[in-house]
Protein backbone atom coordinates (compact mmCIF):
# COMPACT_ATOMS: atom_id res chain seq x y z
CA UNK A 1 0.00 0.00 0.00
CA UNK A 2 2.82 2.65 0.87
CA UNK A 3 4.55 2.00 -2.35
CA UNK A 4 1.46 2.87 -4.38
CA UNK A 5 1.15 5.95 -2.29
CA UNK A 6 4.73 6.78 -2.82
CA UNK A 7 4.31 6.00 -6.53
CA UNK A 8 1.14 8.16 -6.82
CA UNK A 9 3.44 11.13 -4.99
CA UNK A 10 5.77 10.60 -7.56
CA UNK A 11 3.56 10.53 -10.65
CA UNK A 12 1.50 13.76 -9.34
CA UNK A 13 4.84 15.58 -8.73
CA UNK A 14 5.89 14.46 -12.56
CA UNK A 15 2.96 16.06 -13.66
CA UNK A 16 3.36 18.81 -11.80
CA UNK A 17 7.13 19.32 -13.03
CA UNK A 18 6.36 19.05 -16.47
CA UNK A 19 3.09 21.43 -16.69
CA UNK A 20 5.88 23.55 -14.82
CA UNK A 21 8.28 23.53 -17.34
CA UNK A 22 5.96 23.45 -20.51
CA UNK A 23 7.33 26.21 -22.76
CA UNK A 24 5.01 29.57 -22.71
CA UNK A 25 4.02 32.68 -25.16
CA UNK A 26 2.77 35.39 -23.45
CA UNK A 27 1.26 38.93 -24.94
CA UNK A 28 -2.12 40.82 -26.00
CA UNK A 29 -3.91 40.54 -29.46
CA UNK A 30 -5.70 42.67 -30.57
CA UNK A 31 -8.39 42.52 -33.52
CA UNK A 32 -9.68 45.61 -35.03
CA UNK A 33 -12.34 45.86 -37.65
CA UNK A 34 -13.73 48.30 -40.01
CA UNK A 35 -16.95 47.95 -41.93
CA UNK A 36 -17.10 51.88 -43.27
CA UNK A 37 -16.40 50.98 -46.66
CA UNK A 38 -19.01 48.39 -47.25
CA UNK A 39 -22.20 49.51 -48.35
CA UNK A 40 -23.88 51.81 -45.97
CA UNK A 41 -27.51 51.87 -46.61
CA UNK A 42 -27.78 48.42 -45.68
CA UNK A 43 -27.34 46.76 -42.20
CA UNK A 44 -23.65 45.46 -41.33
CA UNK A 45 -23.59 42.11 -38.41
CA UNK A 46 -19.65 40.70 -36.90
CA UNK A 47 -19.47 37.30 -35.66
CA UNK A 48 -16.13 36.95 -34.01
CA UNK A 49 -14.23 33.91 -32.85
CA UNK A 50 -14.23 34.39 -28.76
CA UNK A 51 -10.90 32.86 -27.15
CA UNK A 52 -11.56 31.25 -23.78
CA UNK A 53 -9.33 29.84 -20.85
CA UNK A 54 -9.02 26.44 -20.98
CA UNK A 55 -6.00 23.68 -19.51
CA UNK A 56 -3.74 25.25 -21.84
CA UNK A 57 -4.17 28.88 -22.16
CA UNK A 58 -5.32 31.78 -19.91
CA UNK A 59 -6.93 34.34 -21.52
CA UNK A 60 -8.21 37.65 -19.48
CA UNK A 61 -8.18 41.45 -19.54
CA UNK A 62 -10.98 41.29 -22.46
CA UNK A 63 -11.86 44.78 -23.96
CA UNK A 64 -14.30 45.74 -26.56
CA UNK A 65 -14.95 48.66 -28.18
CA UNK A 66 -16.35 50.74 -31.38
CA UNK A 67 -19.33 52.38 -32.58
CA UNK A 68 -21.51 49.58 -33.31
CA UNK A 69 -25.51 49.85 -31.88
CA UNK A 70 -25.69 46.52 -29.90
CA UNK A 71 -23.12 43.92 -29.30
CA UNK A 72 -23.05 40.90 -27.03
CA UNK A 73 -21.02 37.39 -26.48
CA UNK A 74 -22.93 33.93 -27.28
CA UNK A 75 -22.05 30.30 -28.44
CA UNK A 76 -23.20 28.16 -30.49
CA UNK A 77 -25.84 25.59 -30.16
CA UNK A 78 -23.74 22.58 -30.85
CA UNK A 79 -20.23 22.82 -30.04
CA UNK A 80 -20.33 25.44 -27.35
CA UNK A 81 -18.09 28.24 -28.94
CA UNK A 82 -17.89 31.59 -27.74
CA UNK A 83 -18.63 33.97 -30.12
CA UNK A 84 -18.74 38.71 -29.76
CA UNK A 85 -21.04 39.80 -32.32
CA UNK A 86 -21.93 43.09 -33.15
CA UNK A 87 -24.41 44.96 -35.68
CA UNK A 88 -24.51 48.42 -36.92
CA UNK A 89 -28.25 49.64 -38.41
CA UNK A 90 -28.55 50.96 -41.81
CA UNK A 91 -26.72 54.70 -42.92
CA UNK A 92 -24.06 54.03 -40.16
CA UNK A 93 -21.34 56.06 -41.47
CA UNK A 94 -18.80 54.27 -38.91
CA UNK A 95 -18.98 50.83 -38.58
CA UNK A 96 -15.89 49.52 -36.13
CA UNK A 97 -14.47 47.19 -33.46
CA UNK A 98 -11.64 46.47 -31.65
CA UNK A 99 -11.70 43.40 -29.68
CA UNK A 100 -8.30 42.62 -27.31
CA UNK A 101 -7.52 40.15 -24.70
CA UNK A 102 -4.22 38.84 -23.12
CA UNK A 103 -3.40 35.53 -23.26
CA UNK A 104 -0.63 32.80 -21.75
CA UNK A 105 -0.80 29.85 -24.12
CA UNK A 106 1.59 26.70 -23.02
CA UNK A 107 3.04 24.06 -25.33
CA UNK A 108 0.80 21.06 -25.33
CA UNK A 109 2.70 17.49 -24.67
CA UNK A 110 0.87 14.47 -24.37
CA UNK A 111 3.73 11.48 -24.40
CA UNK A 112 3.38 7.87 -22.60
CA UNK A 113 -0.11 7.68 -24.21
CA UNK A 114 -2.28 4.88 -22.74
CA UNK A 115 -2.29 1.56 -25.05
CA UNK A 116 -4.91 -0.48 -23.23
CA UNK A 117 -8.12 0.72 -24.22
CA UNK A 118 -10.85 0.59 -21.57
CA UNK A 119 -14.90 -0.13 -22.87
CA UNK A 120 -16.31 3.32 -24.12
CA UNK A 121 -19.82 4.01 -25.41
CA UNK A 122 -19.35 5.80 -29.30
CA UNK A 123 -23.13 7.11 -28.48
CA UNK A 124 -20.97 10.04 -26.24
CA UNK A 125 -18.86 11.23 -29.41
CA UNK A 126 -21.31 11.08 -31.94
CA UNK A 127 -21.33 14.67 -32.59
CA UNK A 128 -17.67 13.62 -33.62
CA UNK A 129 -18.14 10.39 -35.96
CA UNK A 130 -20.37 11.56 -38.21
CA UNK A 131 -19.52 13.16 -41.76
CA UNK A 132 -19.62 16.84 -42.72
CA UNK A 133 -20.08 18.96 -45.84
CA UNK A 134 -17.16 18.68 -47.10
CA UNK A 135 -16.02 15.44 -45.32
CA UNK A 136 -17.82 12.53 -45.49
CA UNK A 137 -16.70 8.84 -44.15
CA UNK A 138 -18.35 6.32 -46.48
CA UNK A 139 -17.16 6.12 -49.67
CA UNK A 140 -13.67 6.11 -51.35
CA UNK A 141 -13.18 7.94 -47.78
CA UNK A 142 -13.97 4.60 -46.08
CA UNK A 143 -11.89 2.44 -48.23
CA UNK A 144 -9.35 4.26 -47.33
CA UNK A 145 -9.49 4.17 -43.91
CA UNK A 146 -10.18 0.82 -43.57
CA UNK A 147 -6.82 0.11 -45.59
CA UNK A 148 -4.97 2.21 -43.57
CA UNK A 149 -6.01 1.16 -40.09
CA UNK A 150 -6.48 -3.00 -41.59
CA UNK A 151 -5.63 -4.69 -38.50
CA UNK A 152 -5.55 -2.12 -35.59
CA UNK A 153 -7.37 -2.85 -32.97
CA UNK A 154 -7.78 0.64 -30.85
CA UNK A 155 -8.66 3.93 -31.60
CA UNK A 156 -4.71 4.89 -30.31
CA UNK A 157 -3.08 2.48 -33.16
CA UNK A 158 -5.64 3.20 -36.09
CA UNK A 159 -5.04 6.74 -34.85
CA UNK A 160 -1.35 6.64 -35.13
CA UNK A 161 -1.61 4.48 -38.69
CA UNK A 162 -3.86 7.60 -39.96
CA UNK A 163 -1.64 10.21 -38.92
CA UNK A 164 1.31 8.56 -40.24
CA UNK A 165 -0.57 8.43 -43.63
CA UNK A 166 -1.19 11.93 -43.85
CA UNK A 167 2.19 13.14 -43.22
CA UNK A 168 3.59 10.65 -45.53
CA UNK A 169 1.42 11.09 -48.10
CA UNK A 170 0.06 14.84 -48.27
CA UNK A 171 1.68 17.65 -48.85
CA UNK A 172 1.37 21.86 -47.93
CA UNK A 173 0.73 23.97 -51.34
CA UNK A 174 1.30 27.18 -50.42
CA UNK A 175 -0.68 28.70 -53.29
CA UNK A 176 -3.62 27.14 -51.18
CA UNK A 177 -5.64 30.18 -50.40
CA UNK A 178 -6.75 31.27 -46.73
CA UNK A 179 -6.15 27.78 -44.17
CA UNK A 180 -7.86 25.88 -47.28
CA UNK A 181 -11.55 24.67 -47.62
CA UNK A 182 -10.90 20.97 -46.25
CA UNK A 183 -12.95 19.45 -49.36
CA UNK A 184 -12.19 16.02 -48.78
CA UNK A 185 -12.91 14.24 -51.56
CA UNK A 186 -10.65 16.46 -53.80
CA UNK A 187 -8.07 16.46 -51.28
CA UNK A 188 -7.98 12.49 -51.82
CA UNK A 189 -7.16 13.34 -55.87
CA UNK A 190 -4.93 15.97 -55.31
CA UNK A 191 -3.60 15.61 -51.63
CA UNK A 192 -2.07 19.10 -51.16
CA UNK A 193 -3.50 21.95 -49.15
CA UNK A 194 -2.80 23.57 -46.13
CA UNK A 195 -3.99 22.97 -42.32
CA UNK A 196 -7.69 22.63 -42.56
CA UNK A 197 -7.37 20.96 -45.74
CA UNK A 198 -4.91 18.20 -44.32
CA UNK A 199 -6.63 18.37 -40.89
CA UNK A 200 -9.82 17.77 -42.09
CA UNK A 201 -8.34 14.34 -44.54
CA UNK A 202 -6.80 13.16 -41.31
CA UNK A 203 -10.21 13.72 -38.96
CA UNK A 204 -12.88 12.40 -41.67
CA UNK A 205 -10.28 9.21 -42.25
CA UNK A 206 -9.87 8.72 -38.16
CA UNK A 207 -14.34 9.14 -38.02
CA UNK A 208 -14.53 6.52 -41.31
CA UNK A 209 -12.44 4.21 -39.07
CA UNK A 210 -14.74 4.80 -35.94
CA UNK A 211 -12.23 7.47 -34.09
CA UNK A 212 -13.79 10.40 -33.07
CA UNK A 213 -11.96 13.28 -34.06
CA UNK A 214 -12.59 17.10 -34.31
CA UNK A 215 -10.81 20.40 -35.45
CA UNK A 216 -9.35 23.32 -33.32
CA UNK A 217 -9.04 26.37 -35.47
CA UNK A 218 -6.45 29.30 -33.77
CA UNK A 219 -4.54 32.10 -34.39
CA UNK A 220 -0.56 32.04 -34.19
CA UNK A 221 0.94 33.76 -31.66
CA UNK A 222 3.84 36.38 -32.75
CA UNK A 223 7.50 35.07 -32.20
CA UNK A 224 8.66 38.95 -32.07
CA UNK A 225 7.71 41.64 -29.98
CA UNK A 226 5.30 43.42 -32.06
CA UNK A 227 3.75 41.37 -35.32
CA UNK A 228 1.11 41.47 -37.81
CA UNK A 229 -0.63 38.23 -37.16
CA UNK A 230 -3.60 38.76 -39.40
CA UNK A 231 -2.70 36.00 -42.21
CA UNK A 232 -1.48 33.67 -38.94
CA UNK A 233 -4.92 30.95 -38.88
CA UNK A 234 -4.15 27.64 -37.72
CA UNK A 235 -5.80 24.66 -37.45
CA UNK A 236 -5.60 21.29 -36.08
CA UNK A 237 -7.02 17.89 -34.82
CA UNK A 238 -7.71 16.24 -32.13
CA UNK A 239 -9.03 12.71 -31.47
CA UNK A 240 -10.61 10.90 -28.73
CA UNK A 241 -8.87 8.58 -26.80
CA UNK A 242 -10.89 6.37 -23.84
CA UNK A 243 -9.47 6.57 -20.55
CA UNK A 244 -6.96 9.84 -21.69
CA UNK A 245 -9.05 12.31 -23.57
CA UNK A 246 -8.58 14.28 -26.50
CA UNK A 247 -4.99 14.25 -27.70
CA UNK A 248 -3.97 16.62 -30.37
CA UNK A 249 -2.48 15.64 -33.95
CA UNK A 250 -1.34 18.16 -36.21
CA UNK A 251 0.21 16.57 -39.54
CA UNK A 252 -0.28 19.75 -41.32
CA UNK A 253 2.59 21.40 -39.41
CA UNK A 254 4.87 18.60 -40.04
CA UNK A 255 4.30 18.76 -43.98
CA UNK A 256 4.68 22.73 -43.49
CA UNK A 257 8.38 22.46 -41.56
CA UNK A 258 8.98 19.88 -44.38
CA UNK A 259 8.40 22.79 -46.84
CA UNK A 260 10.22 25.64 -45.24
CA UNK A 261 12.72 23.55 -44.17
CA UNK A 262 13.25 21.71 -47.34
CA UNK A 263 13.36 18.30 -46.00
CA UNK A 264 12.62 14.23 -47.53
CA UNK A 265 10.17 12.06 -45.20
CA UNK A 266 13.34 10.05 -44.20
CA UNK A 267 15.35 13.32 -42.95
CA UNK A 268 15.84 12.47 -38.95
CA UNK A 269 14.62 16.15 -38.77
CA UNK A 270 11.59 15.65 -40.68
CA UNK A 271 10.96 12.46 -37.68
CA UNK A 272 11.74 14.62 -35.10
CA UNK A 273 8.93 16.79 -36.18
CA UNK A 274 6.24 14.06 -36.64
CA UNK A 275 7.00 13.07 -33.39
CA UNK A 276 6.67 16.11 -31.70
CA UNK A 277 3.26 16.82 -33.56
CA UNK A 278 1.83 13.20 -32.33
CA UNK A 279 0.07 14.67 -28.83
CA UNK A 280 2.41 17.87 -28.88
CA UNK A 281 1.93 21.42 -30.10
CA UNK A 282 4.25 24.27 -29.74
CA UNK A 283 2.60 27.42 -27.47
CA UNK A 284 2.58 29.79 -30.52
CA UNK A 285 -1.23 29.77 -30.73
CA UNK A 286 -4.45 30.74 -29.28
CA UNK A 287 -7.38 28.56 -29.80
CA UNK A 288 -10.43 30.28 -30.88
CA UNK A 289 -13.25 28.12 -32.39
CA UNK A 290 -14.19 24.17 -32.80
CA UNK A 291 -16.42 22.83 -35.60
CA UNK A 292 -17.29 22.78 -39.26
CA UNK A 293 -20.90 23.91 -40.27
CA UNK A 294 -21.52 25.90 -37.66
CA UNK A 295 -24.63 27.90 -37.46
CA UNK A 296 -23.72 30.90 -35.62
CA UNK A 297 -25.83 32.66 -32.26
CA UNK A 298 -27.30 34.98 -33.58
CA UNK A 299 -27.86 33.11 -36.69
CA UNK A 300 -26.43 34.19 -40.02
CA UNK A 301 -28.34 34.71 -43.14
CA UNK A 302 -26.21 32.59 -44.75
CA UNK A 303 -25.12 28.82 -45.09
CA UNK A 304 -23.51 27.13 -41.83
CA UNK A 305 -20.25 28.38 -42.30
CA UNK A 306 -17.41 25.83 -43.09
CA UNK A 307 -15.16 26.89 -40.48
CA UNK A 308 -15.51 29.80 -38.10
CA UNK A 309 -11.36 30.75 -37.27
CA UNK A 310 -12.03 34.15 -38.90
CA UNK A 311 -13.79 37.02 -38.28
CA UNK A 312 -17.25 36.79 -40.50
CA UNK A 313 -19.37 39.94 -41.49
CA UNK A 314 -23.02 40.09 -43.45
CA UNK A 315 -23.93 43.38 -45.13
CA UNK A 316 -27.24 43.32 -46.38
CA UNK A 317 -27.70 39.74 -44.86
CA UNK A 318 -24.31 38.98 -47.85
CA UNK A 319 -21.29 37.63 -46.23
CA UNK A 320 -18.08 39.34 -47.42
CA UNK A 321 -15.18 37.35 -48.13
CA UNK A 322 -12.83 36.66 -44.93
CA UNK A 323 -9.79 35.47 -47.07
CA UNK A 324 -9.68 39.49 -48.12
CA UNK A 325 -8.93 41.48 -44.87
CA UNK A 326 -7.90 44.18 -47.18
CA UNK A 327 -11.91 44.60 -48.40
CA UNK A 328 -13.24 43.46 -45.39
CA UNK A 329 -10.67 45.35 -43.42
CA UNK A 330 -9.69 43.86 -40.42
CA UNK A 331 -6.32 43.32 -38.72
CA UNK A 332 -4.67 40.75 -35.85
CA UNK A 333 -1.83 42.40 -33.82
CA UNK A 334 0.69 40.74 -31.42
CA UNK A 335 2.25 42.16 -28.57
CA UNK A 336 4.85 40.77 -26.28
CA UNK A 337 4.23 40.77 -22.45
């Protein structure tokens, strides 16, 4: 009995050491918006990713300001995400926000993952089996995945065997516009993209193989003091593991080190990096938003949006195009703490 006290001690004191240590990015970001030069005898309504604290990040000292009539902070009916809107009336000659909020973000590591899986009941994820839009799990999608994960038994291995597929076998295009669309199905004909594209392959193959998996869209943290971060959108997965919890997989920032760093799948640096990105990301980012077709609170007049990791505006009840911050002007800053 003492030595599984003493053991416990140690373990709790291991955790405690390493949360301790976990690498940190600390500053304010600040969004600002301006909806002046849209058209002004029609209506303007901002829906704005919320951040929130959570076991990895800390966000506080919220502000937000601007000339807007009503504004207020909701989520969303099915996955719970926090989201400022804001709506200006018709003939508003002034239509802006600006929306800031500190934040302490810590590397994620999840190493020493469980193998034994204990008995779990799929009816709890099912939010996070089923197919999307834009990514559905029968199929050529299911073929795949049941090549991929042929005989794996858990959710950790066919996990792993998916993950390993996607780094090995996509690829980042950098003409890709925006974070990508995730369109699955021509992903699997032409497998390059960027994150959400290559995030959403890897989730929709992991939900096709009975894995529950889901997307965390952010925004990257600067590296230098001051930075524009308004092109920075991230995303990533994450996949349920019984008895652990979600554990986070991000093969699209191993195939985008591979780029930069001009390196071949066999490189020991290009390992290094899938390794890392199996249960680890770095504490450059601040998540903002989970989901794909999300129907916003208050709703929009629009489609469920494919993704909600940037800032979305209806004028008139149109949406204007988020991949354009210079027409819909808005702007991310960074600044170090």
């Amino acid at each position: 009995m003492k030595n599984k006290i003493l053991l416990l001690v140690i373990m709790m004191c291991l955790t405690v050491v390493t949360a301790a240590s976990a690498a940190s990015r600390s500053g304010v970001v600040t969004l600002d918006v301006d909806l002046s030069t849209q058209d002004v005898t029609r209506e303007a309504k901002l829906w704005v990713p919320y951040p929130v604290t959570d076991r990895y990040q800390r966000v506080g000292d919220i502000k937000v300001s601007g000339d807007f009539a009503s504004s207020g902070v909701y989520t969303d009916a099915t996955y719970g995400t926090p989201i400022l809107y804001a709506e200006w009336p018709a003939n508003s000659k002034s239509r802006k926000l600006s929306f800031s909020f500190a934040v302490d973000r810590k590397e994620i590591r999840q190493t020493n993952l469980p193998t034994r899986e204990p008995a779990w009941n799929r009816a709890d994820y099912a939010e996070y089996l089923k197919p999307t839009s834009l990514g559905p799990i029968d199929g050529e999608v299911k073929k795949l995945a049941d090549s991929i994960t042929k005989g794996k038994k858990t959710v950790l291995a066919k996990a792993r065997a998916i993950y390993d597929w996607c780094c090995s076998n996509m690829y980042r295009d950098p003409s890709t516009a925006g974070c990508g669309t995730g369109d699955v199905c021509a992903l699997l004909q032409e497998p390059g993209g960027k994150c959400t594209d290559i995030s959403s392959v890897y989730i929709a193959l992991c939900r096709a193989a009975g894995v529950p998996a889901r997307e965390v869209f952010s925004v990257r943290l600067g590296k230098k003091a001051v930075e524009d971060i308004t092109t920075y959108q991230h995303c990533w997965a994450e996949f349920f593991l019984p008895g652990y919890g979600w554990v986070t997989a991000d093969p699209a920032d191993v195939r985008k080190a591979m780029l930069v760093e001009k390196l071949e799948l066999k490189d020991p640096k290009a390992k290094e990096y899938r390794e890392f990105f199996w249960g680890g990301i770095d504490q450059y980012r601040v998540v903002l938003a989970v989901g794909r077709d999300v129907v916003l609170n208050p709703s929009q007049s629009g489609a469920p949006l494919n993704t909600f990791g940037y800032p979305y505006a209806e004028v008139g009840g149109n949406a204007i195009d988020f991949y354009q911050p210079k027409s819909f002007i808005y702007r991310y800053g960074f600044k170090e703490k």
